[in-house]
N, C-alpha and C. Protein backbone atom coordinates (compact mmCIF):
# COMPACT_ATOMS: atom_id res chain seq x y z
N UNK A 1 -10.50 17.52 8.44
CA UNK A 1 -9.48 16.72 9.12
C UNK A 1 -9.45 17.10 10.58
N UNK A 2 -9.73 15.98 11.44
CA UNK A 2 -9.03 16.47 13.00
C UNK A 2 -7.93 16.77 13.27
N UNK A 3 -7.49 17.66 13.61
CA UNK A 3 -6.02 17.71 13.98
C UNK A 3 -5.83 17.30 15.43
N UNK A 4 -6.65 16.73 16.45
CA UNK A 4 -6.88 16.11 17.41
C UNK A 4 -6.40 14.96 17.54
N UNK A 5 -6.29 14.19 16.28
CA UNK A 5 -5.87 12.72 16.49
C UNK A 5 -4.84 12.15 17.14
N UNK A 6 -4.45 11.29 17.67
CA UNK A 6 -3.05 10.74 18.49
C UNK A 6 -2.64 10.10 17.29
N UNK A 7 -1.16 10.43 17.68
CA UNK A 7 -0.06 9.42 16.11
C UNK A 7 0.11 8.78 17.43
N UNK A 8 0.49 7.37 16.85
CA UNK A 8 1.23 5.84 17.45
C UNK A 8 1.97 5.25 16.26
N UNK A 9 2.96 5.14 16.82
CA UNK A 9 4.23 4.41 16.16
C UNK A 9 4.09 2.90 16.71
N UNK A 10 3.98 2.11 15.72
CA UNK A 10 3.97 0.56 15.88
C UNK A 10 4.95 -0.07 14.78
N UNK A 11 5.34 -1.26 15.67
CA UNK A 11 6.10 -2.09 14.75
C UNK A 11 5.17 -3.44 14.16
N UNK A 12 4.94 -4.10 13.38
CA UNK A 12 4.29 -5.17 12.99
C UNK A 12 5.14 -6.17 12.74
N UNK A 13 3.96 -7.27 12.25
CA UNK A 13 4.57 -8.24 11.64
C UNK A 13 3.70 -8.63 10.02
N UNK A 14 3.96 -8.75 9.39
CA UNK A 14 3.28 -9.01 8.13
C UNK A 14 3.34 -10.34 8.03
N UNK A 15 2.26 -11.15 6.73
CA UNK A 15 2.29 -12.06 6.91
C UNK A 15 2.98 -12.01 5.21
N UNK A 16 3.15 -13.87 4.94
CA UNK A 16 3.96 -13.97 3.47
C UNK A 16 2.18 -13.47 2.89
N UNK A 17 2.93 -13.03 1.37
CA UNK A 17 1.69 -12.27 0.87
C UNK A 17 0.96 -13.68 0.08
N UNK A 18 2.35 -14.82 -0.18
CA UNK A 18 1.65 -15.70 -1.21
C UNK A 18 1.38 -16.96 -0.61
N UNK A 19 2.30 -17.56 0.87
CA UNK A 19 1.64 -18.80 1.82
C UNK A 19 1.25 -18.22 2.80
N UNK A 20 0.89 -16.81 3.39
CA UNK A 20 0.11 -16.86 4.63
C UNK A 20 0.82 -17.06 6.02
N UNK A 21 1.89 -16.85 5.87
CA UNK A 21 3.29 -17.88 7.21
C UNK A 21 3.21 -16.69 8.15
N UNK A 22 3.00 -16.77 8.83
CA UNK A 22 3.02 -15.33 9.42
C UNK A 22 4.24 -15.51 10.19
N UNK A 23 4.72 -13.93 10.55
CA UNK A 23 5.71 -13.33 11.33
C UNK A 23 6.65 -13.51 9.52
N UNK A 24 6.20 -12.79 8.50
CA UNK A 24 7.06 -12.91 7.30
C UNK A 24 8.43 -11.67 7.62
N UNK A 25 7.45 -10.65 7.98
CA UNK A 25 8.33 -9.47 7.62
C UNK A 25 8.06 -8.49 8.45
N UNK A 26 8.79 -7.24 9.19
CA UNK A 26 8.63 -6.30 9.78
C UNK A 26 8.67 -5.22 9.33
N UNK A 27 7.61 -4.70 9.64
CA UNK A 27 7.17 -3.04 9.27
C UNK A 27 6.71 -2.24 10.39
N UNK A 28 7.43 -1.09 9.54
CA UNK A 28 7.27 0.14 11.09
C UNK A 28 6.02 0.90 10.44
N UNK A 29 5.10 1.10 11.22
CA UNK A 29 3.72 1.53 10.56
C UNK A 29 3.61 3.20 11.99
N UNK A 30 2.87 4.38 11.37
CA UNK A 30 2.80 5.53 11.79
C UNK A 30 0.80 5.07 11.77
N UNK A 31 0.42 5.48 12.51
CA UNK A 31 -1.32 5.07 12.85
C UNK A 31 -1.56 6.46 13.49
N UNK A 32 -2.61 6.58 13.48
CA UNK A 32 -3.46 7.62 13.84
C UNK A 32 -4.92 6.97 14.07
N UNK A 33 -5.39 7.86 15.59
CA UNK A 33 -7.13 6.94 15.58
C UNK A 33 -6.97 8.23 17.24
N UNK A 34 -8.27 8.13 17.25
CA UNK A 34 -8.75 9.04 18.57
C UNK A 34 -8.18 8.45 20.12
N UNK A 35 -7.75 7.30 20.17
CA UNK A 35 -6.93 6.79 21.07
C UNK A 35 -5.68 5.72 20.67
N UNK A 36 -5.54 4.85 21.65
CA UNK A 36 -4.95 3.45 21.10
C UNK A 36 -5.33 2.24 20.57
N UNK A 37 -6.52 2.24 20.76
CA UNK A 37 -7.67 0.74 20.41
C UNK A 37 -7.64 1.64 18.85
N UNK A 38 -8.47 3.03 18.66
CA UNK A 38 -8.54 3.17 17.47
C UNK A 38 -7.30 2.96 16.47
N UNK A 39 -6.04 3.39 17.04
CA UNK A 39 -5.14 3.25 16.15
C UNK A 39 -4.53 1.96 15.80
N UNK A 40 -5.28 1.15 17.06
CA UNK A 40 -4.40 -0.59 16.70
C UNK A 40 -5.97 -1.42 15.74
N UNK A 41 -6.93 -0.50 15.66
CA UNK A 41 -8.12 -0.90 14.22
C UNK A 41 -7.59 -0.60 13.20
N UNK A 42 -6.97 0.61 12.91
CA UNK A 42 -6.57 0.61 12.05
C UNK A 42 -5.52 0.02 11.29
N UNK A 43 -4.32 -1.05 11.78
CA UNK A 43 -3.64 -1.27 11.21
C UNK A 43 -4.39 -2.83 10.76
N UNK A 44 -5.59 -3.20 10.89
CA UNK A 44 -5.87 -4.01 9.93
C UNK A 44 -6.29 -3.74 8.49
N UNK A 45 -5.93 -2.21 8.21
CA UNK A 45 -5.71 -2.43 6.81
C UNK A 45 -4.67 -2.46 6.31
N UNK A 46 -3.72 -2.31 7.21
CA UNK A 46 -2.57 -3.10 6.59
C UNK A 46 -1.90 -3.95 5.67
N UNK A 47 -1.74 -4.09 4.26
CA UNK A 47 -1.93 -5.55 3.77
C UNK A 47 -1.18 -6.26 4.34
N UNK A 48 -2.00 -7.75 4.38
CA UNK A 48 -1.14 -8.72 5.09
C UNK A 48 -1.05 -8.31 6.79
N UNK A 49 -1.52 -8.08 6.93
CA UNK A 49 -0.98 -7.63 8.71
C UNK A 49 -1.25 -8.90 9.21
N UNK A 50 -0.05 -9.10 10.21
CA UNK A 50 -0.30 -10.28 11.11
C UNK A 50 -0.53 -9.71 12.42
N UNK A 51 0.35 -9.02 13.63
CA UNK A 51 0.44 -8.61 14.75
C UNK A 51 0.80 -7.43 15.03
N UNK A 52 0.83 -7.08 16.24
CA UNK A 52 1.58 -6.01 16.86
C UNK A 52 2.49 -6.85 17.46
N UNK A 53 4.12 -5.94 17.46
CA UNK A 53 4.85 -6.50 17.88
C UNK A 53 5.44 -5.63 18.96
N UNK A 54 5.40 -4.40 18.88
CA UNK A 54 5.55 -2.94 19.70
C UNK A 54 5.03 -1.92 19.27
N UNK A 55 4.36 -1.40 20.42
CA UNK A 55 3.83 -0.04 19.88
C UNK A 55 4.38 1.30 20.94
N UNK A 56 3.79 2.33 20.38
CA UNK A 56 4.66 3.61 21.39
C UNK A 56 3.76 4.17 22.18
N UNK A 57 3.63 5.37 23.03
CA UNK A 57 2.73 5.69 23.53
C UNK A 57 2.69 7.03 22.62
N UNK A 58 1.35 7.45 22.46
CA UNK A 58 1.09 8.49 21.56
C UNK A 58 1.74 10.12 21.43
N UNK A 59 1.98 10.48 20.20
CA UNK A 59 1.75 12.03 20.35
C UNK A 59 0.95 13.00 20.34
N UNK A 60 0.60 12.91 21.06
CA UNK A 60 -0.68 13.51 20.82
C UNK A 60 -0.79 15.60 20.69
N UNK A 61 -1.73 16.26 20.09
CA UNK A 61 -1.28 17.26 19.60
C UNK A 61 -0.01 17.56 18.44
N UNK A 62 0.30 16.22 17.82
CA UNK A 62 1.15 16.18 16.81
C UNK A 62 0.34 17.06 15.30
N UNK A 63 1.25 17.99 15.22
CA UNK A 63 0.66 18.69 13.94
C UNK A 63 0.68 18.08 12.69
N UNK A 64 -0.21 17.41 12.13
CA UNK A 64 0.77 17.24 10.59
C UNK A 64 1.48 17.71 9.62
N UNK A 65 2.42 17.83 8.87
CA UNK A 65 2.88 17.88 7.57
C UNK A 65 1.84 18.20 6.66
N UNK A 66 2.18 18.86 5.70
CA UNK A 66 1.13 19.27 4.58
C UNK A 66 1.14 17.87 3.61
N UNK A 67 2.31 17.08 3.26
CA UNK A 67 1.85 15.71 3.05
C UNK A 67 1.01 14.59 4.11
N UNK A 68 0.85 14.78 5.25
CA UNK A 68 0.76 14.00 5.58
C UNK A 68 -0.90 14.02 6.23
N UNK A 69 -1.12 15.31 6.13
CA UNK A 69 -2.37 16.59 5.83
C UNK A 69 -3.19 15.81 4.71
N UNK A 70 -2.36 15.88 3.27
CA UNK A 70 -3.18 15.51 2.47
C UNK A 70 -3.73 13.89 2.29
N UNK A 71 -2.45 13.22 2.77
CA UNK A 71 -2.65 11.58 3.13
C UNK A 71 -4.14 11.27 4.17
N UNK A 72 -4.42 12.20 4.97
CA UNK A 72 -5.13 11.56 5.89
C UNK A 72 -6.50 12.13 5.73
N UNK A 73 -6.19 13.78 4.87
CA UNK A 73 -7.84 14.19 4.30
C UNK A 73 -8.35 13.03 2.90
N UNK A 74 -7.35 12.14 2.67
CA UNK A 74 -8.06 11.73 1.87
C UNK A 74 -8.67 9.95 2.56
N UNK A 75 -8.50 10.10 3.24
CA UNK A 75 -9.22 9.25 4.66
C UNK A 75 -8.24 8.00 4.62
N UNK A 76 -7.00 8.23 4.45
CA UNK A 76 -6.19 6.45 5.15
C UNK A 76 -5.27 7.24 6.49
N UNK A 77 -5.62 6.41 7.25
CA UNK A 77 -4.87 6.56 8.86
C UNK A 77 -3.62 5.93 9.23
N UNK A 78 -3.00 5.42 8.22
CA UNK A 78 -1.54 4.71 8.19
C UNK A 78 -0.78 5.15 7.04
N UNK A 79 0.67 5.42 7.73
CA UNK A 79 1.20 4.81 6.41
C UNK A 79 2.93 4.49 6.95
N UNK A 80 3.63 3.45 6.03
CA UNK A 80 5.05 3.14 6.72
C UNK A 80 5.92 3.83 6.77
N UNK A 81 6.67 4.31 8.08
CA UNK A 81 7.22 5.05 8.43
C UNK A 81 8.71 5.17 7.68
N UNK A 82 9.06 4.65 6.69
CA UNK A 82 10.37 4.84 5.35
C UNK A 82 9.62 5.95 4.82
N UNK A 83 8.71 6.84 5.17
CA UNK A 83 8.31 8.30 4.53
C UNK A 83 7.83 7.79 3.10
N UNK A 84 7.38 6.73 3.09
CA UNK A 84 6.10 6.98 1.59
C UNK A 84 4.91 6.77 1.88
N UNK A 85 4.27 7.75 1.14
CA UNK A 85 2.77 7.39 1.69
C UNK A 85 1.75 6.29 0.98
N UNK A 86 2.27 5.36 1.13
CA UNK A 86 2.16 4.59 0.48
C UNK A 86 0.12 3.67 0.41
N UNK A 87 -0.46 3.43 1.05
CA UNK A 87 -1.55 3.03 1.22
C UNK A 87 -2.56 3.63 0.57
């Protein structure tokens, strides 16, 4: 695991999961990527992701959590910031 990575806090927009309508729903998404381009790649795995709607400027040197340690050694770079690791 790098512990190098920049966290970025973004807000999204999701799309409907079953017509596609986008701007359905807002989610606060936690990203990680070696800059900001990397971390705004990554939220296309997002399901459903439609946009960025705000993002933060990074922390960078942010230590992780031993959950959040194990979330990212197991290689996903997001997850929503209501603290589940959900992805």
């Amino acid at each position: 695991m790098n512990d190098q990575l920049e966290v970025f806090d973004f807000e999204i927009y999701t799309k409907d999961p079953i017509s596609g309508v986008e701007g359905w729903d807002i989610k606060y998404i936690r990203a990680f990527g070696s800059d900001l381009n990397a971390a705004k790649k990554v939220l296309q795995s997002v399901p459903h992701f439609d946009c960025i709607i705000t993002g933060t400027a990074s922390y960078n040197g942010t230590t992780l959590n031993e959950n959040e340690r194990r979330h990212f050694e197991s290689g996903k770079l997001w997850y929503y910031t209501d603290g589940k690791l959900v992805n």
